[in-house]
C-alpha atoms as a PDB file:
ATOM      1  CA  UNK A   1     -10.000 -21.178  11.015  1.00  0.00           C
ATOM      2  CA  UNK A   2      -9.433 -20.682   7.643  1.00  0.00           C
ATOM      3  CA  UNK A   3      -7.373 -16.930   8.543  1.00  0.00           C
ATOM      4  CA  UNK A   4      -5.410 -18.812  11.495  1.00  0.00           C
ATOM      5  CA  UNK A   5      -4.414 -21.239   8.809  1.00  0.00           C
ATOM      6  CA  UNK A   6      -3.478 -18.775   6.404  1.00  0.00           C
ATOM      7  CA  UNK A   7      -1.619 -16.623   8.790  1.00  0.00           C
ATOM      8  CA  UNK A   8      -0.098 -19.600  10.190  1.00  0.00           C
ATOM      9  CA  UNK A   9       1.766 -20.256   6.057  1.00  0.00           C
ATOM     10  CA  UNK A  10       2.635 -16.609   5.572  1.00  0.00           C
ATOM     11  CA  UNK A  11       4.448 -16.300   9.137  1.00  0.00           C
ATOM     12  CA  UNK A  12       5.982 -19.431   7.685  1.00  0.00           C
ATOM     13  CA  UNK A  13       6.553 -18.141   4.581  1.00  0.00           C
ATOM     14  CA  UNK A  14       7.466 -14.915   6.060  1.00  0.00           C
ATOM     15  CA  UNK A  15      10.314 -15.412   7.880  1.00  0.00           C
ATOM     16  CA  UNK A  16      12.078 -13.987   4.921  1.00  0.00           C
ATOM     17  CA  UNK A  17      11.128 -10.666   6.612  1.00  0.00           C
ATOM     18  CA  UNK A  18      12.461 -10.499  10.547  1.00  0.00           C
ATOM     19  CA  UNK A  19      13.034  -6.718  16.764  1.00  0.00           C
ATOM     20  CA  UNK A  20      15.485  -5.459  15.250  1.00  0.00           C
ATOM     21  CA  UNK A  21      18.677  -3.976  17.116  1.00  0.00           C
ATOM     22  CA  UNK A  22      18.225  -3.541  20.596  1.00  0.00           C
ATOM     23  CA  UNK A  23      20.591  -0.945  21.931  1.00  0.00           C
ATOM     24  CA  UNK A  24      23.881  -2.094  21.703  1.00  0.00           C
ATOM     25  CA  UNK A  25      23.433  -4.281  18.935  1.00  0.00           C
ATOM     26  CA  UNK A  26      26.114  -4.487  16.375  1.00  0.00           C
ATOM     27  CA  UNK A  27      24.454  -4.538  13.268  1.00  0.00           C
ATOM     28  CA  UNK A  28      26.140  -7.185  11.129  1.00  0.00           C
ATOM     29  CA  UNK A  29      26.289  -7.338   7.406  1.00  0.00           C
ATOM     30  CA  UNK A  30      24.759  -9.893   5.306  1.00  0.00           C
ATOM     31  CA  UNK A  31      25.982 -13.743   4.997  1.00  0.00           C
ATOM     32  CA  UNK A  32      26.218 -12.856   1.204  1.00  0.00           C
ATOM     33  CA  UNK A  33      26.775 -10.293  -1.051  1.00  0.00           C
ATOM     34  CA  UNK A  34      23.561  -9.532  -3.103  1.00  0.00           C
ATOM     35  CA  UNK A  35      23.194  -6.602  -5.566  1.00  0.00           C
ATOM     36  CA  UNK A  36      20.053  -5.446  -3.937  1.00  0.00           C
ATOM     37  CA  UNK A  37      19.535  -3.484  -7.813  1.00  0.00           C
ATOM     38  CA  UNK A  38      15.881  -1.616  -8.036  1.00  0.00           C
ATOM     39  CA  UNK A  39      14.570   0.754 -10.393  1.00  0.00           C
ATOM     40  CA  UNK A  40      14.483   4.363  -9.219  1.00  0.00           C
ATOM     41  CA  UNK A  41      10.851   4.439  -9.369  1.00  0.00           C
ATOM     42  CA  UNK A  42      10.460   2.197  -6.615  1.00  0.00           C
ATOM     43  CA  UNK A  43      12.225   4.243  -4.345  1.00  0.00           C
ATOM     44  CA  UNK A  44      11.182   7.867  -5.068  1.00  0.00           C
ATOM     45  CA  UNK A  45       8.822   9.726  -3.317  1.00  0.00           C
ATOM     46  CA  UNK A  46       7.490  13.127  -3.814  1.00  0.00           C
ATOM     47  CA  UNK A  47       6.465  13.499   0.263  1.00  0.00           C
ATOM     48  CA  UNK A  48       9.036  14.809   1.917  1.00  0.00           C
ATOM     49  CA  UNK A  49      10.531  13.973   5.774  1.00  0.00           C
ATOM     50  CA  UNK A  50      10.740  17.499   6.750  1.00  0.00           C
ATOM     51  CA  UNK A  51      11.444  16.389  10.886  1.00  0.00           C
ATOM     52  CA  UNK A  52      14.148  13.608   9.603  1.00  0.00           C
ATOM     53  CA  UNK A  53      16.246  16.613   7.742  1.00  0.00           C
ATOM     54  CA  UNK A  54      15.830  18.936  10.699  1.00  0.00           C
ATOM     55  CA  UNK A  55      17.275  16.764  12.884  1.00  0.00           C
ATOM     56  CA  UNK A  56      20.269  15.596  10.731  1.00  0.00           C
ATOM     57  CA  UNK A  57      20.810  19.278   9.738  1.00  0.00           C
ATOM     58  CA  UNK A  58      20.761  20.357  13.444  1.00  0.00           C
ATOM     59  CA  UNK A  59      23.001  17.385  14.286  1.00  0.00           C
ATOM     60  CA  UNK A  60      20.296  15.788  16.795  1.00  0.00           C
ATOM     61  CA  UNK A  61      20.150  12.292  17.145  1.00  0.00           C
ATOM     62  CA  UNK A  62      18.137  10.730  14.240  1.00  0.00           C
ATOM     63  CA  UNK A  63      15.333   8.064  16.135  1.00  0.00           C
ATOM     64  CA  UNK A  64      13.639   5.675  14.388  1.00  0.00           C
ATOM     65  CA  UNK A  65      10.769   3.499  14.957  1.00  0.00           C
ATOM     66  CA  UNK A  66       9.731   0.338  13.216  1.00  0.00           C
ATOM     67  CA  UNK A  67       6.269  -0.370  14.153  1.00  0.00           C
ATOM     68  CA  UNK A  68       5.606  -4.264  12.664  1.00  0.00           C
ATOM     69  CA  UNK A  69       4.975  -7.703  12.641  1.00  0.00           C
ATOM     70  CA  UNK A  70       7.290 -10.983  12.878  1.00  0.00           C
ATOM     71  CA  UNK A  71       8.281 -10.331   9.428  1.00  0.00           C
ATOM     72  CA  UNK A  72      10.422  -7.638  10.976  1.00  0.00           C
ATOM     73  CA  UNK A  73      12.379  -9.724  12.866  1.00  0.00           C
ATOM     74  CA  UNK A  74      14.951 -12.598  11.882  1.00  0.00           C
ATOM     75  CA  UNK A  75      14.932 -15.222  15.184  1.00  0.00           C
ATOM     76  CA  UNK A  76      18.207 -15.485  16.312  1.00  0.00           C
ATOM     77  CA  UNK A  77      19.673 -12.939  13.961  1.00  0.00           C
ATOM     78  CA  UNK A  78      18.446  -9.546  15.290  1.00  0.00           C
ATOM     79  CA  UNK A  79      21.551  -7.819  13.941  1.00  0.00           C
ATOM     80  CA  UNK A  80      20.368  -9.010  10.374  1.00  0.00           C
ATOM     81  CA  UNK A  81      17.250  -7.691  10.326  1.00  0.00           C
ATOM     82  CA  UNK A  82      15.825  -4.516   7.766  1.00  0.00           C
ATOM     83  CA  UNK A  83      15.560  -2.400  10.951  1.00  0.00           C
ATOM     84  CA  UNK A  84      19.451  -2.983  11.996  1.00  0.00           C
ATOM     85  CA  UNK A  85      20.642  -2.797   8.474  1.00  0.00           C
ATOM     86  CA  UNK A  86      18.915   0.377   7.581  1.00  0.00           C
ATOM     87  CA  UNK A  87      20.300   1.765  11.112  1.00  0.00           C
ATOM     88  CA  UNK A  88      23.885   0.578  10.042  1.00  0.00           C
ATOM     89  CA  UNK A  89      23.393   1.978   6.327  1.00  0.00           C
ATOM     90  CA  UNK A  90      22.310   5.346   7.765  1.00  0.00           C
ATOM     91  CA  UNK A  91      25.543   5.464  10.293  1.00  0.00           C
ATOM     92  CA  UNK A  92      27.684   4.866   7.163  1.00  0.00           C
ATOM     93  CA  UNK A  93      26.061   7.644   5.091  1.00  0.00           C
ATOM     94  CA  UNK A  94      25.074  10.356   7.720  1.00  0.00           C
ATOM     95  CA  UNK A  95      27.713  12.753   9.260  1.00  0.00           C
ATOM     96  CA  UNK A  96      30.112  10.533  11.729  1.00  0.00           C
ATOM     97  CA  UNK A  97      28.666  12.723  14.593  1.00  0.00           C
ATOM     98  CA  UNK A  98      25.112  12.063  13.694  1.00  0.00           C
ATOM     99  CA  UNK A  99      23.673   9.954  15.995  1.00  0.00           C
ATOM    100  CA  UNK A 100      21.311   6.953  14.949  1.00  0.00           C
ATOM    101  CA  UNK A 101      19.111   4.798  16.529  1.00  0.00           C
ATOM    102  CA  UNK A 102      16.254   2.292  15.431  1.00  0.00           C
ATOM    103  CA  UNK A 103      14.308   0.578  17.382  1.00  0.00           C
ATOM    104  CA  UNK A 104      11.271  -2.300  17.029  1.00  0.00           C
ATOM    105  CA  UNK A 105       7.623  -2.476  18.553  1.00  0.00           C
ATOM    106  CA  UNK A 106       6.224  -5.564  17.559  1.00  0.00           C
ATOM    107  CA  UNK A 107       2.706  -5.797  16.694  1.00  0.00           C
ATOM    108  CA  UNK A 108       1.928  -9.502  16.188  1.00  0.00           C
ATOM    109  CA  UNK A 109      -0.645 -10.836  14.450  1.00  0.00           C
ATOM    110  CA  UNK A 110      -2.984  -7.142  14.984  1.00  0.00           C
ATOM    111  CA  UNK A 111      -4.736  -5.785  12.385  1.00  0.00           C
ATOM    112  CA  UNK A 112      -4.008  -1.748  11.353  1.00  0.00           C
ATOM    113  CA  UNK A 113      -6.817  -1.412  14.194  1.00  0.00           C
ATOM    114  CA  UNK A 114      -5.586  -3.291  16.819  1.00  0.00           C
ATOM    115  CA  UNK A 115      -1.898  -1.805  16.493  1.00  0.00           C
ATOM    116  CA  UNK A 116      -2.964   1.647  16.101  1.00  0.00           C
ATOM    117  CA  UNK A 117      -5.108   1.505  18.911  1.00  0.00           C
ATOM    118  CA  UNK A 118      -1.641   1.335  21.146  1.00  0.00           C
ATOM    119  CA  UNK A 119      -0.480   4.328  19.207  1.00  0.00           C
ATOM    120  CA  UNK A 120      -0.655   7.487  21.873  1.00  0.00           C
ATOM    121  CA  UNK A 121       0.105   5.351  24.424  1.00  0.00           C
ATOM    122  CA  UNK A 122       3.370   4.110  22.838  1.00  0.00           C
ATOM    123  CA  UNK A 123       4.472   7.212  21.259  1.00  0.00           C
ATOM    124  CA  UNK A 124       3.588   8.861  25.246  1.00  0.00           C
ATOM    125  CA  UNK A 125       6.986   6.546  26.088  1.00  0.00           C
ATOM    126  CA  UNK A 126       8.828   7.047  22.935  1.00  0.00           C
ATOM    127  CA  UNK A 127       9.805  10.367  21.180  1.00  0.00           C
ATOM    128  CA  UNK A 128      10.758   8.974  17.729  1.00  0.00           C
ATOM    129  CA  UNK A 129      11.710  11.267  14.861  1.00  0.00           C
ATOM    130  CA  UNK A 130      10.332   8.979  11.876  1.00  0.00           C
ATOM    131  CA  UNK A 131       7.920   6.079  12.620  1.00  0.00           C
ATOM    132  CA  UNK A 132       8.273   3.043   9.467  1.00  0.00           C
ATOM    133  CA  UNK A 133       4.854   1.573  10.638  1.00  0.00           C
ATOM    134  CA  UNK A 134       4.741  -1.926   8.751  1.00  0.00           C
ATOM    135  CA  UNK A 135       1.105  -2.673   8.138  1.00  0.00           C
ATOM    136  CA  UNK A 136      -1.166  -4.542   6.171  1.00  0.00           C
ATOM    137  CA  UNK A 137      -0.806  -8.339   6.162  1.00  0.00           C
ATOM    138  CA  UNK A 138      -2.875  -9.301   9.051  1.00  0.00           C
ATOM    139  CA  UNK A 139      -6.236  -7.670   7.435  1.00  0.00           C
ATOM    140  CA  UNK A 140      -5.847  -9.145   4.205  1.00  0.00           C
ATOM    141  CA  UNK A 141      -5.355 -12.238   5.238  1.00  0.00           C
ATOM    142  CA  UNK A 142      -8.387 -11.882   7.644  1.00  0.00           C
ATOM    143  CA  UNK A 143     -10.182  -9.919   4.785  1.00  0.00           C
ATOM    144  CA  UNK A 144     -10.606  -7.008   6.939  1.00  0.00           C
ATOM    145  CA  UNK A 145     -13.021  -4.425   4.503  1.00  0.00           C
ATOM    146  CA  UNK A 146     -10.970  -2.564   2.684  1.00  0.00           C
ATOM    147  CA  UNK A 147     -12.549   0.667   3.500  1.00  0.00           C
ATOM    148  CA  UNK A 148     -12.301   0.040   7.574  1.00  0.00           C
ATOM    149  CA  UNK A 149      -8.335  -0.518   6.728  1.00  0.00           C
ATOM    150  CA  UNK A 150      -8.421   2.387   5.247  1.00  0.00           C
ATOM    151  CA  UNK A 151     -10.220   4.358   7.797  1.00  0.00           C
ATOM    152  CA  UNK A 152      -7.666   2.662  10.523  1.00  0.00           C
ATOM    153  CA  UNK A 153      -4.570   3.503   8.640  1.00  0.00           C
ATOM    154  CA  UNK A 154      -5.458   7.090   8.578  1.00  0.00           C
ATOM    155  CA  UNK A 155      -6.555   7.239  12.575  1.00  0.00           C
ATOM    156  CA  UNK A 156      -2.746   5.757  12.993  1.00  0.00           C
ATOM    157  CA  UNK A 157      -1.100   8.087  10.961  1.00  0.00           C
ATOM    158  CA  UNK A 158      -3.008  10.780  12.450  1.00  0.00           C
ATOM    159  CA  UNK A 159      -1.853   9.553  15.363  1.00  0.00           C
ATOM    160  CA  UNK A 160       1.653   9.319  15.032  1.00  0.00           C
ATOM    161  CA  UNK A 161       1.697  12.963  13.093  1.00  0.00           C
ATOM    162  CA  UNK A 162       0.041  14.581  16.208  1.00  0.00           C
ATOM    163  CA  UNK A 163       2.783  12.665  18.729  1.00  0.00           C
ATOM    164  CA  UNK A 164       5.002  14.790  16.313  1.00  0.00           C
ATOM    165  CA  UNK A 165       7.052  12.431  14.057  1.00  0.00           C
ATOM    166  CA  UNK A 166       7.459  11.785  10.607  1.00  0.00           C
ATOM    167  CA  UNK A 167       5.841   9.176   9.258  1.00  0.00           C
ATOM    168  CA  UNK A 168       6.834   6.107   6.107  1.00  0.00           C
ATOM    169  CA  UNK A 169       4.511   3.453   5.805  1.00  0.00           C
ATOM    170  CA  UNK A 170       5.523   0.147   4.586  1.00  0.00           C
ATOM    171  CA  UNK A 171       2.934  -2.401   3.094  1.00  0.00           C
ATOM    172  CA  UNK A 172       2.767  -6.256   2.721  1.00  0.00           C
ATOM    173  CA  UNK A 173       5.881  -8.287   2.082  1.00  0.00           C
ATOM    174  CA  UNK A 174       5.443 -10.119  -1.256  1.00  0.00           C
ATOM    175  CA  UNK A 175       5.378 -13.869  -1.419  1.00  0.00           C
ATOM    176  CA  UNK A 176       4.515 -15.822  -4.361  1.00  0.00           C
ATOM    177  CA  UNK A 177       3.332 -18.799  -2.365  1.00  0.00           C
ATOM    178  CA  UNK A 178       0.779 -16.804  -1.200  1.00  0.00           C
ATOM    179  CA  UNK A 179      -0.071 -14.499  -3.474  1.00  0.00           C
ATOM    180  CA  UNK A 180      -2.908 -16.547  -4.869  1.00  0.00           C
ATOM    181  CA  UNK A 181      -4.664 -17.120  -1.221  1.00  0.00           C
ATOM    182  CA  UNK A 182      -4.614 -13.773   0.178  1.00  0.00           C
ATOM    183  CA  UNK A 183      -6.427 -10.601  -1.826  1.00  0.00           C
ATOM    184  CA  UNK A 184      -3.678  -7.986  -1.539  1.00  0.00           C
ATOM    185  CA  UNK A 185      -4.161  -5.269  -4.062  1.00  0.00           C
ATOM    186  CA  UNK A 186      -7.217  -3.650  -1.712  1.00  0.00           C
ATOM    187  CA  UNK A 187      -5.296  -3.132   0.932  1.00  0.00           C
ATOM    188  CA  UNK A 188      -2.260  -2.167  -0.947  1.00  0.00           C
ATOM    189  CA  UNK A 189      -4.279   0.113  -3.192  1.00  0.00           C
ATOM    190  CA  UNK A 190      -5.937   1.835   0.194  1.00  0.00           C
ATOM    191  CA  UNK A 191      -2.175   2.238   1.702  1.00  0.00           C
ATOM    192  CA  UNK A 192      -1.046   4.524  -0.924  1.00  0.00           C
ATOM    193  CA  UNK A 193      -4.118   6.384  -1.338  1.00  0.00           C
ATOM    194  CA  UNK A 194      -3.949   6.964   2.784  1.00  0.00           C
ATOM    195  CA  UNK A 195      -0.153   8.204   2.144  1.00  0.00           C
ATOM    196  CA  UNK A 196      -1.132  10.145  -0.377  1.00  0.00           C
ATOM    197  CA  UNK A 197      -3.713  11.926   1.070  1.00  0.00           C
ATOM    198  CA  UNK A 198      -1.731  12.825   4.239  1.00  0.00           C
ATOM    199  CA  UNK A 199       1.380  13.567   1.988  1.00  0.00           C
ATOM    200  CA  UNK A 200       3.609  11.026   3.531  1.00  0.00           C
ATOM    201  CA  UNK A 201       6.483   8.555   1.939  1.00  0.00           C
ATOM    202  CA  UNK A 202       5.163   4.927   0.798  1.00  0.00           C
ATOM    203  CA  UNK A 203       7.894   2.313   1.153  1.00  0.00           C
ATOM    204  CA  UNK A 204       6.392  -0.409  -1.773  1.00  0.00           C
ATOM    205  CA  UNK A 205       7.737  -3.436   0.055  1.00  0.00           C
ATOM    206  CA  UNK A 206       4.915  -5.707  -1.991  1.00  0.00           C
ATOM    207  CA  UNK A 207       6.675  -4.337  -5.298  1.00  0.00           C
ATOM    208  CA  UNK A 208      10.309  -4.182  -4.098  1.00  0.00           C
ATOM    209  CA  UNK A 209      10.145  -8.046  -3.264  1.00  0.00           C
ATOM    210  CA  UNK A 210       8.405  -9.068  -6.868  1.00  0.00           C
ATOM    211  CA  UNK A 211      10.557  -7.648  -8.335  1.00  0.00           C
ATOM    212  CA  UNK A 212      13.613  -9.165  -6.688  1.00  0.00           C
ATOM    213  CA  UNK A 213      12.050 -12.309  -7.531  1.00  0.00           C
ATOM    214  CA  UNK A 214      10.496 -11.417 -10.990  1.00  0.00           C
ATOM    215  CA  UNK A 215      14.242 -10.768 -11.987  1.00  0.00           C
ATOM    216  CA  UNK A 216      15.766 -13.755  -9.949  1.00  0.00           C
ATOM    217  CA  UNK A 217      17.815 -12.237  -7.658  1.00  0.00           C
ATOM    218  CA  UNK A 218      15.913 -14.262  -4.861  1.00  0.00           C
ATOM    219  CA  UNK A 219      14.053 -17.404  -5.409  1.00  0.00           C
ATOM    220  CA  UNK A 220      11.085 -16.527  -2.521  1.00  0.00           C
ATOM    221  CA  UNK A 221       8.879 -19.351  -4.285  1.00  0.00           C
ATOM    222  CA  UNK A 222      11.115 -21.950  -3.038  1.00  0.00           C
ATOM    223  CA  UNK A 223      10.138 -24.171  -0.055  1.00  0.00           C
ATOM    224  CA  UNK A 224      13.826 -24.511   0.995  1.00  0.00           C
ATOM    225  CA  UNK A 225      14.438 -21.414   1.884  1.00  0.00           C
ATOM    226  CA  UNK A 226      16.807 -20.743   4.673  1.00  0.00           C
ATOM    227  CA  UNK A 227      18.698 -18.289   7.340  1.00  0.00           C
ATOM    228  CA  UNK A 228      20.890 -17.042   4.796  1.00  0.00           C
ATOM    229  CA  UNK A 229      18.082 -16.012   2.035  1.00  0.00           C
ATOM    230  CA  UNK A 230      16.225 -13.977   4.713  1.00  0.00           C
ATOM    231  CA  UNK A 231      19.615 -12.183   5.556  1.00  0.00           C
ATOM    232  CA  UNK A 232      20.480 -11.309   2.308  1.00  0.00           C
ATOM    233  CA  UNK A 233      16.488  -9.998   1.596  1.00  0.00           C
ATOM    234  CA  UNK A 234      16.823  -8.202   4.913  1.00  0.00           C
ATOM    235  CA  UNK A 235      19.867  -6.673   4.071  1.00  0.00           C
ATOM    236  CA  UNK A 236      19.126  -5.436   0.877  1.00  0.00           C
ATOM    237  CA  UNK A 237      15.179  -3.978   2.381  1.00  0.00           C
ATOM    238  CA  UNK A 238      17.462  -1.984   4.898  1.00  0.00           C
ATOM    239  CA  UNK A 239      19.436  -0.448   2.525  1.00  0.00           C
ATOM    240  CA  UNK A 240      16.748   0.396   0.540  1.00  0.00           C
ATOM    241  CA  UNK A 241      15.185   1.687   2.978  1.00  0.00           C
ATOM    242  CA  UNK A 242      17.791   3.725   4.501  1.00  0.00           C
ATOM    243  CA  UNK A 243      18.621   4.897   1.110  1.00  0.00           C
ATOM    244  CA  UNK A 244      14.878   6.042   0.384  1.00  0.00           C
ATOM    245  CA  UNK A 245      14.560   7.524   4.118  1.00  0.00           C
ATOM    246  CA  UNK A 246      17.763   9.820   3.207  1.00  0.00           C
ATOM    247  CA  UNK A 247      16.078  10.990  -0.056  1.00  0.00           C
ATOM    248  CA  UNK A 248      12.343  11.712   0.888  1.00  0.00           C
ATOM    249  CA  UNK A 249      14.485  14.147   3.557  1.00  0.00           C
ATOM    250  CA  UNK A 250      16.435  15.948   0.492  1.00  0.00           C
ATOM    251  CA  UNK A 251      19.315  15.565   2.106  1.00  0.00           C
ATOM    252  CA  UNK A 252      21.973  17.152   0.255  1.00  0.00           C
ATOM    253  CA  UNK A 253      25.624  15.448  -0.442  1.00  0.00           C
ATOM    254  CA  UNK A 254      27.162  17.728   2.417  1.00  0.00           C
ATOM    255  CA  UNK A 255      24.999  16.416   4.796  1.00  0.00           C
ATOM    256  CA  UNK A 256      25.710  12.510   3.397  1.00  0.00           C
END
């Protein structure tokens, strides 16, 4: 009860974080300008994306898929969302003949278990390039043991590197209204030392978002939040991300 309630206030909370573009979709910018400013810590990686520069370099269509929760989507705003944005920064920095294309499996409400489970299956249908698998907030919130999310991160990422793509993983979004009822720092903790181990790119979502907040760009303490705050987060996670997909491949200005 207790995990259904607390999932229950960081969906709530989390609908800062929001499928993404379905084919077709026009991804539209933001409601508001925001500087989206970040140290360059939190976006450097030393693991490389050696299948994303192969296909930009040999002009193949780039695809991309977010594996996630709800906090991936924005209802009613699927063009807004960190998935579309990060597809729409990526047109507007890649080659004009590169072709781009993101797409979203939602995982709702499954553990690293549960949605890696689904993984050969789903990448038998799909033939992504780079897989941003969004994990981590279900098990801490139902205090999965650390070390079995651990052990299931690895079987997915083992997973997805076998179906052949690159791989980023992306941990919990930060809230403070939460931050005091949930345990994160095992599970974030176990996420990098998975993406270390396997030498693949950690997108620090968790650390992105404080910091956003610890400087007051967003208020995400605020119990008023609306549409317009999660388009403006979403926006600015997509072109984070975009811009931190583009340099764990090493692309090179030509290419950009």
């Amino acid at each position: 009860m207790k995990a259904k309630v607390l999932l229950s206030l960081v969906l709530l909370c989390g609908s800062l974080a929001a499928p993404v573009a379905r084919a077709g979709d026009a991804a539209a910018p933001a409601a508001a300008p925001a500087t989206c400013e970040l140290p360059s810590y939190l976006l450097n990686s030393e693991s490389q994306l050696p299948k994303v520069a192969e296909a930009v370099k040999a002009g193949k269509p780039l695809e991309i898929l977010v594996i996630g929760s709800r906090s991936t989507t924005i209802p009613a705003s699927e063009s807004s969302s960190y998935p579309a944005r990060m597809e729409a920064i990526l047109k507007e920095k890649l080659p004009p003949s590169e072709a781009v294309h993101v797409s979203v499996e939602i995982q709702s409400k499954r553990t690293a278990e549960e949605a890696a489970s689904n993984f050969v299956k789903l990448l038998e249908a799909k033939t992504p390039t780079l897989v941003v698998w969004q994990t981590g907030t279900v098990d801490a919130i139902r205090s999965i043991d650390p070390d079995e999310f651990r052990s299931a991160v690895t079987d997915g990422v083992v997973a997805l590197q076998k179906a052949g793509a690159d791989v980023v993983l992306m941990n919990l979004q930060y809230s403070p209204r939460t931050e005091t009822m949930i345990s994160a720092q095992p599970f974030l903790d176990n996420m990098r030392v998975v993406a270390q181990e396997h030498d693949i790119p950690l997108f620090d979502r968790f650390a992105i978002m404080r910091q956003w907040n610890d400087q007051g760009q967003f208020d995400l303490f605020s119990p008023s939040r609306g549409p317009e705050l999660a388009k403006q987060v979403h926006d600015c996670l997509g072109r984070a991300l975009a811009q931190f997909v583009i340099d764990a491949a090493h692309l090179e200005p030509a290419q950009q």
